[in-house]
C-alpha atoms as a PDB file:
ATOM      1  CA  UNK A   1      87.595 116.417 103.227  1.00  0.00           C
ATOM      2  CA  UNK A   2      87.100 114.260 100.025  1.00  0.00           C
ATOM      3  CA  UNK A   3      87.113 110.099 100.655  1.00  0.00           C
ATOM      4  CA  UNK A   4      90.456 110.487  97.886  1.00  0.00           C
ATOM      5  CA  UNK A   5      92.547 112.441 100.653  1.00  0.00           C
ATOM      6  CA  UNK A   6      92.979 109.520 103.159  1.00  0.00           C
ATOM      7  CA  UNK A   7      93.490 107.783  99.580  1.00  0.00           C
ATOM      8  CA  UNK A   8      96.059 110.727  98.489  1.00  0.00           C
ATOM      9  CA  UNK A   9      98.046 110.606 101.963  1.00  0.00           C
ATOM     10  CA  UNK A  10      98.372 106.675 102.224  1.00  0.00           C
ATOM     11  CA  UNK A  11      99.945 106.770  98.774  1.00  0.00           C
ATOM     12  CA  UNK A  12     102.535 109.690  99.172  1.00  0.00           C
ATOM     13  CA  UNK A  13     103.307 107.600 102.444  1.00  0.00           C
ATOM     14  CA  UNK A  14     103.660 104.372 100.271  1.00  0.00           C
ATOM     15  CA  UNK A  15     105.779 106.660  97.842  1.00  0.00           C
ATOM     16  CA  UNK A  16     108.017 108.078 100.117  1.00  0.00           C
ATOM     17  CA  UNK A  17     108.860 104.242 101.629  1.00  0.00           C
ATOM     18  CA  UNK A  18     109.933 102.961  97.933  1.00  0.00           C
ATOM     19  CA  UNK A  19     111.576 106.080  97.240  1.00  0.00           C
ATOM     20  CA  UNK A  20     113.935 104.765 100.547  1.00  0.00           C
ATOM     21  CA  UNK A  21     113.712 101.502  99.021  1.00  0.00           C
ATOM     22  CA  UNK A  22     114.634 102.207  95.367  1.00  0.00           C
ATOM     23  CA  UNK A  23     117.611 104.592  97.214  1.00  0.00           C
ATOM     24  CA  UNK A  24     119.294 101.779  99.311  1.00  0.00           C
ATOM     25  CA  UNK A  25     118.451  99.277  96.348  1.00  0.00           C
ATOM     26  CA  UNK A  26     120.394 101.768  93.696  1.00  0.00           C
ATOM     27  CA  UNK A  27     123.383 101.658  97.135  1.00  0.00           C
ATOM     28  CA  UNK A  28     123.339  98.044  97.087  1.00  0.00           C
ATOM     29  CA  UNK A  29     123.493  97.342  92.695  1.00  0.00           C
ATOM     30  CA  UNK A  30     126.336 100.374  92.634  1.00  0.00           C
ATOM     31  CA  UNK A  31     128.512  98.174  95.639  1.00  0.00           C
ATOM     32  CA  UNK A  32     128.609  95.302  94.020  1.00  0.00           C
ATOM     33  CA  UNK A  33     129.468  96.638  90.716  1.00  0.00           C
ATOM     34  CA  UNK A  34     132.478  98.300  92.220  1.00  0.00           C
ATOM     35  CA  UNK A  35     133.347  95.504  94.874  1.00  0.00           C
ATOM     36  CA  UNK A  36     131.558  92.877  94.237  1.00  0.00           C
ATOM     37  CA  UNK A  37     132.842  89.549  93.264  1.00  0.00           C
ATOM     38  CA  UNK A  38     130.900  86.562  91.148  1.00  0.00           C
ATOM     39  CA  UNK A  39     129.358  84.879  94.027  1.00  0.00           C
ATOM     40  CA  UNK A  40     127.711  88.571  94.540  1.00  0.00           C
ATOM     41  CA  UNK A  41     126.001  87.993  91.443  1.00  0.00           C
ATOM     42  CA  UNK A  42     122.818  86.963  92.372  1.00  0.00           C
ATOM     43  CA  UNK A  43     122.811  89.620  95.160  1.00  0.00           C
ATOM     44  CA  UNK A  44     122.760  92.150  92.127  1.00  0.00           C
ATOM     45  CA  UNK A  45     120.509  90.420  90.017  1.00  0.00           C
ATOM     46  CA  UNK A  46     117.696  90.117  92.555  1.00  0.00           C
ATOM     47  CA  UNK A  47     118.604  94.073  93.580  1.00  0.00           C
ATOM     48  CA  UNK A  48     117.927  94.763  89.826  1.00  0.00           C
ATOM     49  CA  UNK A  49     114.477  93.335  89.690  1.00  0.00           C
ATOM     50  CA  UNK A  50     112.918  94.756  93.254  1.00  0.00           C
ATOM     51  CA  UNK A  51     114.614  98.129  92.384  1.00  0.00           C
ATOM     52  CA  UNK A  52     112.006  97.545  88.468  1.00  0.00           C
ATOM     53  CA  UNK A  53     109.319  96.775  90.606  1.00  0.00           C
ATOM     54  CA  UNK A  54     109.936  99.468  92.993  1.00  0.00           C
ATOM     55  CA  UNK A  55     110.064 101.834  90.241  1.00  0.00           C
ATOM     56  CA  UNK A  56     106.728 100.070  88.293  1.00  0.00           C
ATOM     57  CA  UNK A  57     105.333 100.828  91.951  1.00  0.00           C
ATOM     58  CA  UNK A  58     106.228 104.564  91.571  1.00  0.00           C
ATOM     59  CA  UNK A  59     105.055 105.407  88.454  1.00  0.00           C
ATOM     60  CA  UNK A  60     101.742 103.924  88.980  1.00  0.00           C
ATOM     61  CA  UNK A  61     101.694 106.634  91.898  1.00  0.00           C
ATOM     62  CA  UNK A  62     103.145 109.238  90.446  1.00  0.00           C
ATOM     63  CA  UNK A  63     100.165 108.268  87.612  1.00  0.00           C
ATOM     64  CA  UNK A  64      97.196 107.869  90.437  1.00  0.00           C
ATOM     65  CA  UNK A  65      98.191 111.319  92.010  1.00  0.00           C
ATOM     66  CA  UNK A  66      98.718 113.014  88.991  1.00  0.00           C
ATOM     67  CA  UNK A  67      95.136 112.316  88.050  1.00  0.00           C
ATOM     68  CA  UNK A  68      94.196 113.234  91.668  1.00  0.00           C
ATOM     69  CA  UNK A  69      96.059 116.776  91.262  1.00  0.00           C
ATOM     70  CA  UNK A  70      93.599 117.206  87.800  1.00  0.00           C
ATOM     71  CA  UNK A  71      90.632 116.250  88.782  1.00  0.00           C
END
């Protein structure tokens, strides 16, 4: 085993966790589009920016194992 597989496994394990995230998070932005009223506003508006960062998150793994996969 290479010292990059521990590496490899924490971040598929990482991945996997915002991939939950960014699901329930997408859940949460679609309800209160449909249902939502005004004072649900800043419920969507804070979904909206952890769901970016969740998905900034992701592609910086998807990046780090890509180059893992090439290497």
């Amino acid at each position: 085993m290479t010292s990059a597989d521990p590496d490899s496994t924490r971040l598929r394990e990482e991945r996997a966790e915002l991939l939950d995230r960014r699901a329930k998070l997408s859940e949460s932005i679609e309800r209160v589009q449909h249902v939502g009223s005004a004072a649900d506003g800043e419920e969507y508006v804070e979904a909206r920016e952890e769901k970016a960062l969740v998905q900034t998150r992701l592609d910086e793994i998807d990046e780090i194992l890509a180059g893992d996969r090439r290497s």
